[in-house]
PDB file of N, CA and C in Angstrom:
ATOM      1  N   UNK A   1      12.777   4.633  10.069  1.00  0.00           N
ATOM      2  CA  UNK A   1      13.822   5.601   9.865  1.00  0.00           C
ATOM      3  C   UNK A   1      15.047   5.106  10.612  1.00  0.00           C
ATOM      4  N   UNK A   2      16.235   5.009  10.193  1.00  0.00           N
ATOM      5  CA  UNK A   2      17.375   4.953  10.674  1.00  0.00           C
ATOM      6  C   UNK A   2      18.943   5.235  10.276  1.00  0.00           C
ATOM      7  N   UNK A   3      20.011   5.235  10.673  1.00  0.00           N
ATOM      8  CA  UNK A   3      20.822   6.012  10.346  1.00  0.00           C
ATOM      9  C   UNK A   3      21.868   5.350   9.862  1.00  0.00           C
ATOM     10  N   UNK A   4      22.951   5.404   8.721  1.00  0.00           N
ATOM     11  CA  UNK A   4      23.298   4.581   8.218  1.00  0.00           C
ATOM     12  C   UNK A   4      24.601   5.528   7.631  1.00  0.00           C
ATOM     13  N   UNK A   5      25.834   4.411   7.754  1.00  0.00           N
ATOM     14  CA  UNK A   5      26.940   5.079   7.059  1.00  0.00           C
ATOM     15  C   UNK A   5      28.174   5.676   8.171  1.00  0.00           C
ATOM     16  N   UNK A   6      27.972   4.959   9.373  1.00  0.00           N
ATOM     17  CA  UNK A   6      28.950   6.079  10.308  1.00  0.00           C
ATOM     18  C   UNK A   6      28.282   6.678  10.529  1.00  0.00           C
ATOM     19  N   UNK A   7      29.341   7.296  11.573  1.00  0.00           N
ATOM     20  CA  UNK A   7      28.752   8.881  11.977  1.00  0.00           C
ATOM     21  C   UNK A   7      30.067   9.591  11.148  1.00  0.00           C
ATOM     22  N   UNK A   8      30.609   9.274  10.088  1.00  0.00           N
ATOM     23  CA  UNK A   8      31.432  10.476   9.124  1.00  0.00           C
ATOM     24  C   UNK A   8      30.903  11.183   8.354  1.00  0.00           C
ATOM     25  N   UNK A   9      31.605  11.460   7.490  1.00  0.00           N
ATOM     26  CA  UNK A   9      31.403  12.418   5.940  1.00  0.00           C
ATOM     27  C   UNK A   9      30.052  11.530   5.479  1.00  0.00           C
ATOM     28  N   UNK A  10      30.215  10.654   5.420  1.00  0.00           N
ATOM     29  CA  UNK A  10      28.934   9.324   4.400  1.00  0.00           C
ATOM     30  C   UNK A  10      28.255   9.250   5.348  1.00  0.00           C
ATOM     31  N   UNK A  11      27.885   9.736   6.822  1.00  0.00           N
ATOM     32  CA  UNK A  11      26.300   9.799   7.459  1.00  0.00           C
ATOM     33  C   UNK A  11      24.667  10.123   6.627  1.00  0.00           C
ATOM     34  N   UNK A  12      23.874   9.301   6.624  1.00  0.00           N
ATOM     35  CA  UNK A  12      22.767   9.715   6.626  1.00  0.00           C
ATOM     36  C   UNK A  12      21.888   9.270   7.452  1.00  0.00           C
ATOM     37  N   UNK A  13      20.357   9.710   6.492  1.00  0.00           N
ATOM     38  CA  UNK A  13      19.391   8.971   7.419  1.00  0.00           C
ATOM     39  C   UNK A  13      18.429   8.157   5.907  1.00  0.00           C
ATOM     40  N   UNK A  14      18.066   6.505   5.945  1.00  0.00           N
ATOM     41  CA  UNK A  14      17.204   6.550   5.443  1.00  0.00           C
ATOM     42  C   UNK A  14      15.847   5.875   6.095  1.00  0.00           C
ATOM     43  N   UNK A  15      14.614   5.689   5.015  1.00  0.00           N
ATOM     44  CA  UNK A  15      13.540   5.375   5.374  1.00  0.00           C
ATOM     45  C   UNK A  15      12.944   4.113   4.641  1.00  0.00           C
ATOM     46  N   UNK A  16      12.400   3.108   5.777  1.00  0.00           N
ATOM     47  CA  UNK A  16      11.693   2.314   5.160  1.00  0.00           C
ATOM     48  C   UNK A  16      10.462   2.366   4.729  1.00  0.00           C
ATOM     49  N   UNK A  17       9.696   1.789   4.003  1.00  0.00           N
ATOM     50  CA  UNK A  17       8.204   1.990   3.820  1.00  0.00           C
ATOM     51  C   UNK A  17       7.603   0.465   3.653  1.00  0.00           C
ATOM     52  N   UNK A  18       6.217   0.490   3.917  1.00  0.00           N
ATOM     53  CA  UNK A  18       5.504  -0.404   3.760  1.00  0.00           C
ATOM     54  C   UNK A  18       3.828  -0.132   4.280  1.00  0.00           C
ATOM     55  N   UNK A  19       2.940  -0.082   3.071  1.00  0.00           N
ATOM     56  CA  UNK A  19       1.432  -0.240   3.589  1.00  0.00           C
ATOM     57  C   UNK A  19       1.263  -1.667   4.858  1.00  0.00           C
ATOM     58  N   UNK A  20       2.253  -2.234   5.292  1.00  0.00           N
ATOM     59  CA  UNK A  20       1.634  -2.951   6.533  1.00  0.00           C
ATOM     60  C   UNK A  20       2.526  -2.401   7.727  1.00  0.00           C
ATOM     61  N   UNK A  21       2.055  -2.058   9.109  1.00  0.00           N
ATOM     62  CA  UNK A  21       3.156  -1.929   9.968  1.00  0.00           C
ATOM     63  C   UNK A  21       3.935  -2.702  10.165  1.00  0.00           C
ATOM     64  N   UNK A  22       3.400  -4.496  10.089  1.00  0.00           N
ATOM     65  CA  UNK A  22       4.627  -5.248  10.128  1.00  0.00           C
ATOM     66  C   UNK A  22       5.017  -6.219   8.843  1.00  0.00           C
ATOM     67  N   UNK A  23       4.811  -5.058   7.920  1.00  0.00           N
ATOM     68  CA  UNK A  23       6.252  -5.357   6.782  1.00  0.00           C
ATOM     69  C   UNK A  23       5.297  -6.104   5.586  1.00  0.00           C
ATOM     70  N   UNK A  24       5.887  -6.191   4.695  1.00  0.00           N
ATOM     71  CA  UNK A  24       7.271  -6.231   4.392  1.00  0.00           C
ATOM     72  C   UNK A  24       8.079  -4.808   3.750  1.00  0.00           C
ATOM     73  N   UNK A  25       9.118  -4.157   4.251  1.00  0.00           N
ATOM     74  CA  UNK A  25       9.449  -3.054   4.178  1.00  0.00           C
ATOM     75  C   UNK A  25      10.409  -2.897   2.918  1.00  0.00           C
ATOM     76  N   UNK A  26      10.526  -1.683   1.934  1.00  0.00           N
ATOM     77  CA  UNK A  26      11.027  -1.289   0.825  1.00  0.00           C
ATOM     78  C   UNK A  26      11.997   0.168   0.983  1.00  0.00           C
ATOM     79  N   UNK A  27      13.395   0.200   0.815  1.00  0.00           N
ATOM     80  CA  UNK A  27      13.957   1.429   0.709  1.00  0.00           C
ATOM     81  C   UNK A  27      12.643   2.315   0.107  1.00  0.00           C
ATOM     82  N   UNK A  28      13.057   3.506   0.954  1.00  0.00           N
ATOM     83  CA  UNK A  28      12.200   4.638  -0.090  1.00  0.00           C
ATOM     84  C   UNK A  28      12.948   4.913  -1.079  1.00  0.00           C
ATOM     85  N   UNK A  29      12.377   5.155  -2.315  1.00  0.00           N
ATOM     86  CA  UNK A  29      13.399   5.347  -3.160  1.00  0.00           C
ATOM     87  C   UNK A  29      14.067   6.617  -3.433  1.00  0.00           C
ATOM     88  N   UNK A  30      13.764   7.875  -2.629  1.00  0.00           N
ATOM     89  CA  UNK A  30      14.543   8.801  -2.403  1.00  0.00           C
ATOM     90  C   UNK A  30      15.767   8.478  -1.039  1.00  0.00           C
ATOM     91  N   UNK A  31      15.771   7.549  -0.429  1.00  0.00           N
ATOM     92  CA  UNK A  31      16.844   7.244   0.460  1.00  0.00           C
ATOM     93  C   UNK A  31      18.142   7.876  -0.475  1.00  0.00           C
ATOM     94  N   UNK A  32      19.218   8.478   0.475  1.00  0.00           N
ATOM     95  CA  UNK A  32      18.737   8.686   1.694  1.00  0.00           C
ATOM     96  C   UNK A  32      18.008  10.187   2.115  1.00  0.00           C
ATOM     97  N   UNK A  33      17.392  10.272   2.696  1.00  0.00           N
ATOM     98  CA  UNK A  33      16.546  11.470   2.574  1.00  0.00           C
ATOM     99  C   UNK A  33      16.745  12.669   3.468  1.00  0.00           C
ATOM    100  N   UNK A  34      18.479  12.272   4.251  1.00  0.00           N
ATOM    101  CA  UNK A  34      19.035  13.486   4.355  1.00  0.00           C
ATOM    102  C   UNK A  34      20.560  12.496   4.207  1.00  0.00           C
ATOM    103  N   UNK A  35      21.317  13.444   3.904  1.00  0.00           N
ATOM    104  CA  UNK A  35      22.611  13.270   3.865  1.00  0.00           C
ATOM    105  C   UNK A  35      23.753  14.677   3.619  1.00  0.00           C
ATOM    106  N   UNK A  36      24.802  14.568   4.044  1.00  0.00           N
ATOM    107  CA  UNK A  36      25.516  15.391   3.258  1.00  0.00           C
ATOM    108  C   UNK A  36      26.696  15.146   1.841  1.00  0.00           C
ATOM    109  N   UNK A  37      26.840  13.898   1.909  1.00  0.00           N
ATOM    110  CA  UNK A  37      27.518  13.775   0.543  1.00  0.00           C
ATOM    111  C   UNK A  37      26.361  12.724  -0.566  1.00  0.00           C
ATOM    112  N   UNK A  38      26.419  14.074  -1.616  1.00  0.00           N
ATOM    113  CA  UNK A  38      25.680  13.402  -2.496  1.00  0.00           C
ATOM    114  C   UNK A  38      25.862  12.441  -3.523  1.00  0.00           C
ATOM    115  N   UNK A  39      27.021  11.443  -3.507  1.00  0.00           N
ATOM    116  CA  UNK A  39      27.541  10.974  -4.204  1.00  0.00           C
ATOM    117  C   UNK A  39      26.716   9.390  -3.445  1.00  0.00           C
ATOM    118  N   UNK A  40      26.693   8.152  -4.207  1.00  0.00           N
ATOM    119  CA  UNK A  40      26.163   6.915  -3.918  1.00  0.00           C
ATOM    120  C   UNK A  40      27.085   5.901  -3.508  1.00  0.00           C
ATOM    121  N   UNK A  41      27.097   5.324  -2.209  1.00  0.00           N
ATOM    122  CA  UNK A  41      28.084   4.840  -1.711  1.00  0.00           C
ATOM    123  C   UNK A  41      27.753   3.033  -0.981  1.00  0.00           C
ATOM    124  N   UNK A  42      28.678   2.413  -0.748  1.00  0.00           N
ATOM    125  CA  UNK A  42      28.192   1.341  -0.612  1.00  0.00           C
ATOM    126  C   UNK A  42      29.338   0.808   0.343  1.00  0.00           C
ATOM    127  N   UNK A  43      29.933   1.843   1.278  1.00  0.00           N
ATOM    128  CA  UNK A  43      31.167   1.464   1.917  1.00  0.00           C
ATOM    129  C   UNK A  43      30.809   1.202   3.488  1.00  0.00           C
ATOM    130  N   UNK A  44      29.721   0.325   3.882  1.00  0.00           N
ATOM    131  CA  UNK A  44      29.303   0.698   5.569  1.00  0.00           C
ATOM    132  C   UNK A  44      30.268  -0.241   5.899  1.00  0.00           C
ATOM    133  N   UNK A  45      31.122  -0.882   5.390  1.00  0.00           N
ATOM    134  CA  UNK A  45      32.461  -2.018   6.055  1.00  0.00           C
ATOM    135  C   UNK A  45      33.518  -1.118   6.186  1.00  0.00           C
ATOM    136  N   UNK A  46      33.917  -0.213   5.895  1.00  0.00           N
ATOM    137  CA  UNK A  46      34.805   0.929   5.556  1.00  0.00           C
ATOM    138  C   UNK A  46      35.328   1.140   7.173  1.00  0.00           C
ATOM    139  N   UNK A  47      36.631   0.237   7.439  1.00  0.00           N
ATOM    140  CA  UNK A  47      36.939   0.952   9.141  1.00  0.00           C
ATOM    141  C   UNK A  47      37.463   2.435   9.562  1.00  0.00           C
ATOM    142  N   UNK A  48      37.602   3.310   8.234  1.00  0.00           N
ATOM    143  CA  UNK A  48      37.477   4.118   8.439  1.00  0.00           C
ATOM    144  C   UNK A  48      36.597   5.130   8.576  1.00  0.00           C
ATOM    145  N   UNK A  49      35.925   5.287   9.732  1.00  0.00           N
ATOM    146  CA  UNK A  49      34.268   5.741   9.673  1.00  0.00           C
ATOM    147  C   UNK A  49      34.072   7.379   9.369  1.00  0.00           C
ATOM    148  N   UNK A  50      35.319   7.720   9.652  1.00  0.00           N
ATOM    149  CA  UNK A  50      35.108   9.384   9.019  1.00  0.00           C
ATOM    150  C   UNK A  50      34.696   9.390   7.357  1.00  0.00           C
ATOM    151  N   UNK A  51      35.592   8.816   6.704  1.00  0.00           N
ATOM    152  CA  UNK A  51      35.553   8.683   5.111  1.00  0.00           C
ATOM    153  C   UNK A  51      35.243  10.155   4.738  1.00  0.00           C
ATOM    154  N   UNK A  52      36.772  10.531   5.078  1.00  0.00           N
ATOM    155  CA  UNK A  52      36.727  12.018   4.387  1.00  0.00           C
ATOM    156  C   UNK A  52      36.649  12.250   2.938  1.00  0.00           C
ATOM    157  N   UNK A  53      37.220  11.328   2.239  1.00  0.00           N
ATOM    158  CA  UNK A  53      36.419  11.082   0.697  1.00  0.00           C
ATOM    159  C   UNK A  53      35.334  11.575   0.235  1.00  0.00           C
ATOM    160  N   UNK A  54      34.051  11.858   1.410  1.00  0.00           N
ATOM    161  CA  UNK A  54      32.778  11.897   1.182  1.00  0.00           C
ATOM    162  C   UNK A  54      33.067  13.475   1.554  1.00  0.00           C
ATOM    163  N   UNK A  55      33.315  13.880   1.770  1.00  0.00           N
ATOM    164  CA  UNK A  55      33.496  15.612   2.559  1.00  0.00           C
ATOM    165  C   UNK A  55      32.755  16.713   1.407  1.00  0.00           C
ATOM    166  N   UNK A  56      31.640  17.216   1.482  1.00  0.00           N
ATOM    167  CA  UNK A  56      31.288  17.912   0.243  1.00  0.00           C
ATOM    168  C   UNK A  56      31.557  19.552   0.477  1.00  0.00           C
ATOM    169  N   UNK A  57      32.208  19.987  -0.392  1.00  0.00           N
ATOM    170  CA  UNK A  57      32.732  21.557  -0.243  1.00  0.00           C
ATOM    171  C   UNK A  57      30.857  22.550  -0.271  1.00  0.00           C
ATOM    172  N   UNK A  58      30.023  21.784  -1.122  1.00  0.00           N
ATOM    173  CA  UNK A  58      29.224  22.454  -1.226  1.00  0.00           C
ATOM    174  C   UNK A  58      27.754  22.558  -0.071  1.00  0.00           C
ATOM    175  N   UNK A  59      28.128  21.892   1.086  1.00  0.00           N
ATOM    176  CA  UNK A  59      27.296  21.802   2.220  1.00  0.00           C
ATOM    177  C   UNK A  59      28.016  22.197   3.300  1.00  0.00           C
ATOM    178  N   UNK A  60      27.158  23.295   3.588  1.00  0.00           N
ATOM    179  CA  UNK A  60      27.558  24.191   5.054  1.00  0.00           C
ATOM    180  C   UNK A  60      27.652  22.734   6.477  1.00  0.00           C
ATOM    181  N   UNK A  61      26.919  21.945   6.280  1.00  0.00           N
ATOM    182  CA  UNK A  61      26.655  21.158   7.346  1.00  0.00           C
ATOM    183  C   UNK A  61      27.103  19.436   6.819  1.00  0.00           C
ATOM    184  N   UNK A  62      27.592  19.168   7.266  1.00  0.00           N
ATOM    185  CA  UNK A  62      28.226  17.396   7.125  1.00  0.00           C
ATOM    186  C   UNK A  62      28.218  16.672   8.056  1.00  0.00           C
ATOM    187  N   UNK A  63      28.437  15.617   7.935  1.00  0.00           N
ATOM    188  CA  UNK A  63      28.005  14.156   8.524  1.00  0.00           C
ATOM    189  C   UNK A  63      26.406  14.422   9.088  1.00  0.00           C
ATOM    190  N   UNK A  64      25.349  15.013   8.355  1.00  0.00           N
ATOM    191  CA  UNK A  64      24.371  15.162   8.789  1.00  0.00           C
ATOM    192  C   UNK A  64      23.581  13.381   8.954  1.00  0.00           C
ATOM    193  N   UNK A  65      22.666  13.131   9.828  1.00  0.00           N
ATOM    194  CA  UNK A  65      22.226  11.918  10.008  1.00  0.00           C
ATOM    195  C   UNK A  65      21.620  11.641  11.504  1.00  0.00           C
ATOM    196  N   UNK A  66      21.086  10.186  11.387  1.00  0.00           N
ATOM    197  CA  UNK A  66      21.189  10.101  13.042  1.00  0.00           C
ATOM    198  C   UNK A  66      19.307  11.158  13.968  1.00  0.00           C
ATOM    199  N   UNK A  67      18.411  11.097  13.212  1.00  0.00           N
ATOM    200  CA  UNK A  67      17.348  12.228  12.988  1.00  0.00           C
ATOM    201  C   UNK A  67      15.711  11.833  13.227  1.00  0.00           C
ATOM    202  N   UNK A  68      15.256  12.394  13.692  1.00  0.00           N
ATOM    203  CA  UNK A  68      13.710  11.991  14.156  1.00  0.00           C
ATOM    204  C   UNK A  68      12.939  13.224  13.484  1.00  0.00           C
ATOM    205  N   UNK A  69      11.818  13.015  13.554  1.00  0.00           N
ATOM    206  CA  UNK A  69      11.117  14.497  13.066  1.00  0.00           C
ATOM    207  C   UNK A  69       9.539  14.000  13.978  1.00  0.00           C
ATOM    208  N   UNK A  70       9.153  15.437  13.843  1.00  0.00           N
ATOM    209  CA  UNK A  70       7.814  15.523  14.576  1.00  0.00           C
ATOM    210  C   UNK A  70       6.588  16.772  13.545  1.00  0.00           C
ATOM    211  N   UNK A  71       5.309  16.052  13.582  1.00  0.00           N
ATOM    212  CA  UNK A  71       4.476  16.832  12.780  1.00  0.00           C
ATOM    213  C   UNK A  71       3.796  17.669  14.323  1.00  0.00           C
ATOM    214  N   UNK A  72       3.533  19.127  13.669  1.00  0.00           N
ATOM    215  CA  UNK A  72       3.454  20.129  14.568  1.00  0.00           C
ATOM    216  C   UNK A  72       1.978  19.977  14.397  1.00  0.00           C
ATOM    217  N   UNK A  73       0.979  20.562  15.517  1.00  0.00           N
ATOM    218  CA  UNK A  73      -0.641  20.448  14.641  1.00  0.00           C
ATOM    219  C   UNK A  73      -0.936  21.756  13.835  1.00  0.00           C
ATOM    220  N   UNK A  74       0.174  22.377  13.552  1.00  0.00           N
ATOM    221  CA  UNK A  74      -0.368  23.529  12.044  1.00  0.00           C
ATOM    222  C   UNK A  74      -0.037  22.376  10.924  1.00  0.00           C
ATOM    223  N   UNK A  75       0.544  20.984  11.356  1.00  0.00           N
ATOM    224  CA  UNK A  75       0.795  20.777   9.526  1.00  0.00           C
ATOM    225  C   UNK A  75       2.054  20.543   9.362  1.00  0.00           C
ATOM    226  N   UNK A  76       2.669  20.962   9.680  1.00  0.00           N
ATOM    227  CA  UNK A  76       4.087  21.523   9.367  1.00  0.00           C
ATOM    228  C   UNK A  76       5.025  19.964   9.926  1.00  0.00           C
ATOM    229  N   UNK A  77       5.753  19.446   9.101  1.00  0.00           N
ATOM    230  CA  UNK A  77       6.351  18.306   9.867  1.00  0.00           C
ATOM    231  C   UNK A  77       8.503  19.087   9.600  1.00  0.00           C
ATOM    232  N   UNK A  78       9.244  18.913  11.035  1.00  0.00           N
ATOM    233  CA  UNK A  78      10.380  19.433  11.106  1.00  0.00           C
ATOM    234  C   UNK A  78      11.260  17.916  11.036  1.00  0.00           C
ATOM    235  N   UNK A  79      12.599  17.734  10.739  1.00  0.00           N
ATOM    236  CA  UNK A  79      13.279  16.767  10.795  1.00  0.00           C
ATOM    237  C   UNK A  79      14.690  17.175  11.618  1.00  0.00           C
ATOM    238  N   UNK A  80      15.024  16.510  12.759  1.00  0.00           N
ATOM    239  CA  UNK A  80      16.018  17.232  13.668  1.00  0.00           C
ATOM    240  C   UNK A  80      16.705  15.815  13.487  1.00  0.00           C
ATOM    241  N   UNK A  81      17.783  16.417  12.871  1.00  0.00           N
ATOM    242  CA  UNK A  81      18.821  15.660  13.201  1.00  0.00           C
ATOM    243  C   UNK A  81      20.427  16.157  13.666  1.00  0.00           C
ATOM    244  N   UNK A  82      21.876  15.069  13.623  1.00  0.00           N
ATOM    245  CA  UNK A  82      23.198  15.599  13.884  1.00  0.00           C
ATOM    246  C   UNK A  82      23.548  16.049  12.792  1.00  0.00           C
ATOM    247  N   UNK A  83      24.284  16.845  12.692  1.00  0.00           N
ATOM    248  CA  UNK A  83      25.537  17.265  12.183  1.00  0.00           C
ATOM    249  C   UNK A  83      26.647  17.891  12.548  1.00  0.00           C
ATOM    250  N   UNK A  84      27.656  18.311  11.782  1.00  0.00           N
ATOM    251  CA  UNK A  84      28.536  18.708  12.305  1.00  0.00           C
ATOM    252  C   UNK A  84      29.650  19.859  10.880  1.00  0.00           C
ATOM    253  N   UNK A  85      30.317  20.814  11.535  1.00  0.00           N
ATOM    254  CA  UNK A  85      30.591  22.186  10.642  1.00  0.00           C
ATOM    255  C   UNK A  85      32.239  21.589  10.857  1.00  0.00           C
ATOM    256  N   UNK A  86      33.094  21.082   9.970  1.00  0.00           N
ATOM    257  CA  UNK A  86      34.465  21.133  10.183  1.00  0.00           C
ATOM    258  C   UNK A  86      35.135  22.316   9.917  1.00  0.00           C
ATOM    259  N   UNK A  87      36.067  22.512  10.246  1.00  0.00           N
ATOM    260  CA  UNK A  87      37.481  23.515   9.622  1.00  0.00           C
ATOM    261  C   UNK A  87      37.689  23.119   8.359  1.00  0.00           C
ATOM    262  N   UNK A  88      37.926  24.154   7.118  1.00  0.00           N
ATOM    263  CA  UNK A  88      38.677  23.623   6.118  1.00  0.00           C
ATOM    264  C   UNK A  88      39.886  24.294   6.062  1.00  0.00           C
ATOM    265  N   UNK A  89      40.846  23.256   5.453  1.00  0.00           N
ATOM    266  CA  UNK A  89      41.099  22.359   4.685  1.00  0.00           C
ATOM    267  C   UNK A  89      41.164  21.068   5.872  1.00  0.00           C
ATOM    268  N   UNK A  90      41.265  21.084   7.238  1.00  0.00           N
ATOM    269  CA  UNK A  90      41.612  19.983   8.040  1.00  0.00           C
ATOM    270  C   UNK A  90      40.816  18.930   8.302  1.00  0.00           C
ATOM    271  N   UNK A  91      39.352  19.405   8.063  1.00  0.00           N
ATOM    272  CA  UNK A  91      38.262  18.625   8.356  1.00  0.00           C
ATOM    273  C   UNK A  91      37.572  18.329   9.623  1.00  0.00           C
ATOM    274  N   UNK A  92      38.191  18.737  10.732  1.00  0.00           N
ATOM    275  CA  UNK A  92      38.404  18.687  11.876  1.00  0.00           C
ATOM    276  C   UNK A  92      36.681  19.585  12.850  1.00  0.00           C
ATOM    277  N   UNK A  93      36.393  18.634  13.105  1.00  0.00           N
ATOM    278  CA  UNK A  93      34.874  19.177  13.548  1.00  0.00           C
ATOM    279  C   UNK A  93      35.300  19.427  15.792  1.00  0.00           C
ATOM    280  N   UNK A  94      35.605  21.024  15.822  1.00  0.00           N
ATOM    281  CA  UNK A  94      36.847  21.130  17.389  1.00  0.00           C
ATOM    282  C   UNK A  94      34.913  21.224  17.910  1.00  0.00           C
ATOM    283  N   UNK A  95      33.785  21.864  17.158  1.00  0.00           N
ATOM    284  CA  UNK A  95      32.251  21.422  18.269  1.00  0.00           C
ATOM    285  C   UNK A  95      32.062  20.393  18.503  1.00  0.00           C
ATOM    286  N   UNK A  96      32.358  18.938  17.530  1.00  0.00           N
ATOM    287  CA  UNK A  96      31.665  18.201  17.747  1.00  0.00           C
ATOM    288  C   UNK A  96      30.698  17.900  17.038  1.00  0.00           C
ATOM    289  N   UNK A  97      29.314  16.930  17.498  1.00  0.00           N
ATOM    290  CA  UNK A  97      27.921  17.252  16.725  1.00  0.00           C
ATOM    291  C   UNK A  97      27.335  17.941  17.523  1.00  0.00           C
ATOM    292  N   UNK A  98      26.568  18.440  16.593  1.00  0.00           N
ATOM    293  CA  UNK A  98      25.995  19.522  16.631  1.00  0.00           C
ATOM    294  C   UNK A  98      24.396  19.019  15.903  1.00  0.00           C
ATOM    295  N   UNK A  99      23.657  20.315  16.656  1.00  0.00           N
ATOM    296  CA  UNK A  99      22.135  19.679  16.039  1.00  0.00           C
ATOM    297  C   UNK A  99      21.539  20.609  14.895  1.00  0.00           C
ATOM    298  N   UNK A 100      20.525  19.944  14.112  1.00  0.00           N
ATOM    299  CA  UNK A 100      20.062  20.564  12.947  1.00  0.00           C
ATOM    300  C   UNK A 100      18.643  20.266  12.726  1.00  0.00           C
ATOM    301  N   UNK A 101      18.333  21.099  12.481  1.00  0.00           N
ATOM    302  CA  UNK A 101      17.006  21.314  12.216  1.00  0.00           C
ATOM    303  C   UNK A 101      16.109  21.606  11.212  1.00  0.00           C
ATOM    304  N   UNK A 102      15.518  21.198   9.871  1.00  0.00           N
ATOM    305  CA  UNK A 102      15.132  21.404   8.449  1.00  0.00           C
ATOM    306  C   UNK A 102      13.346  21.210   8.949  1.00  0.00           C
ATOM    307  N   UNK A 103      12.997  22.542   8.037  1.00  0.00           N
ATOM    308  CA  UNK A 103      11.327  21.848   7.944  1.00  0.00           C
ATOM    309  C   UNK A 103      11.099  20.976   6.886  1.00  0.00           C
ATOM    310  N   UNK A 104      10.525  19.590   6.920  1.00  0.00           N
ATOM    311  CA  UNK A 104      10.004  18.415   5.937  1.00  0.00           C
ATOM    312  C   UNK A 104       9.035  18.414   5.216  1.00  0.00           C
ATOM    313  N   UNK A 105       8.662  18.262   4.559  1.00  0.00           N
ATOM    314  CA  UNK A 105       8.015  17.745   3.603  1.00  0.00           C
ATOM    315  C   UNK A 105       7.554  16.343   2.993  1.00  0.00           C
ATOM    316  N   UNK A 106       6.541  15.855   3.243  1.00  0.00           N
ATOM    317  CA  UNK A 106       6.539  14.362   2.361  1.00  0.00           C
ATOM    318  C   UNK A 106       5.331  14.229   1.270  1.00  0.00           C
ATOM    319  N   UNK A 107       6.128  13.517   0.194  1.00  0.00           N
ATOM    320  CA  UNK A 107       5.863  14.369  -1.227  1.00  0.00           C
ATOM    321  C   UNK A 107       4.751  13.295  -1.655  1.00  0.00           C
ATOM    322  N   UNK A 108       4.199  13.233  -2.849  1.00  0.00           N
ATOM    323  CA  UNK A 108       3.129  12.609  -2.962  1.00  0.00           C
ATOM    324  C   UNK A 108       3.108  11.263  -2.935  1.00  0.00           C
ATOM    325  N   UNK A 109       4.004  10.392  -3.319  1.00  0.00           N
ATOM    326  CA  UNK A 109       4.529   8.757  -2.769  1.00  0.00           C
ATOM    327  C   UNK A 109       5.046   8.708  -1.566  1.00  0.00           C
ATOM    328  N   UNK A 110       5.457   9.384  -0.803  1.00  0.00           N
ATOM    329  CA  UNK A 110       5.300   9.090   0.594  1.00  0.00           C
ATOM    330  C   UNK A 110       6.841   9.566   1.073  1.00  0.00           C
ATOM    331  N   UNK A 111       7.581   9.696  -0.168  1.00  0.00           N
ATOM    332  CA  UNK A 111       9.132  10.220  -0.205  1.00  0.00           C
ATOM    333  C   UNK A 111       9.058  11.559   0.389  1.00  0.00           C
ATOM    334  N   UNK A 112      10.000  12.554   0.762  1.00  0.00           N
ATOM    335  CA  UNK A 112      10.087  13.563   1.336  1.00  0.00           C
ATOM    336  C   UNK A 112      11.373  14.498   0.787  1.00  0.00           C
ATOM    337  N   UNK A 113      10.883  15.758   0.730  1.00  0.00           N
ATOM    338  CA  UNK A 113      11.465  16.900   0.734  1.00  0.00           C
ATOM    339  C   UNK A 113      12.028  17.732   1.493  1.00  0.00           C
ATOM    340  N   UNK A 114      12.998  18.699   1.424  1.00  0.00           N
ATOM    341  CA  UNK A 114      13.052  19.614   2.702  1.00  0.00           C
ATOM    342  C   UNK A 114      13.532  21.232   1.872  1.00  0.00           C
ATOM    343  N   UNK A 115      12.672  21.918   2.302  1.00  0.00           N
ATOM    344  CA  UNK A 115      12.886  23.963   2.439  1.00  0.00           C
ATOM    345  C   UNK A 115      14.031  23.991   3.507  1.00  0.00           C
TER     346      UNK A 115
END
């Protein structure tokens, strides 16, 4: 698991996979498997690391990314990662990051969901 894209608008998190621990490793193909802009991007040279471009009106929470998760022993696996709530129209995040918290899911290929 690792975090990719800035820490801007285009933050996520994705995941590698592989039946050996040491490799050879394959994007999951739900990468990235949290994000807040859902659009497909290929800009990690981009010196502008906010890339408000990516800013999605329809997510309460942005630049989400940056995230670990832990399986509870009921079962239950949570994924905590950053994000952050800007002002609109300015974009302007005056908290900071901020933390987030989703319960996970990982779906029958090994990809993952979240409630």
């Amino acid at each position: 698991m690792c975090a990719e894209g800035g820490t801007g608008y285009n933050h996520c998190v994705t995941v590698g996979r592989s039946k050996d621990i040491w490799g050879p490793y394959e994007p999951d193909p739900e990468n990235p498997i949290v994000t807040s802009s859902p659009n497909d991007s290929n800009e990690r040279r981009d010196p502008d690391h906010l890339k408000p471009q990516y800013f999605n009106p329809d997510s309460a929470l942005q630049k989400s990314g940056h995230a670990s998760y832990v399986d509870l022993p009921t079962g239950e696996t949570y994924l905590v990662h950053l994000c952050a709530r800007p002002f609109v129209p300015e974009l302007r995040c005056t908290l900071g990051r901020e933390t987030a918290i989703q319960r996970m899911k990982w779906t029958a290929d090994n990809g993952s969901e979240f409630t």
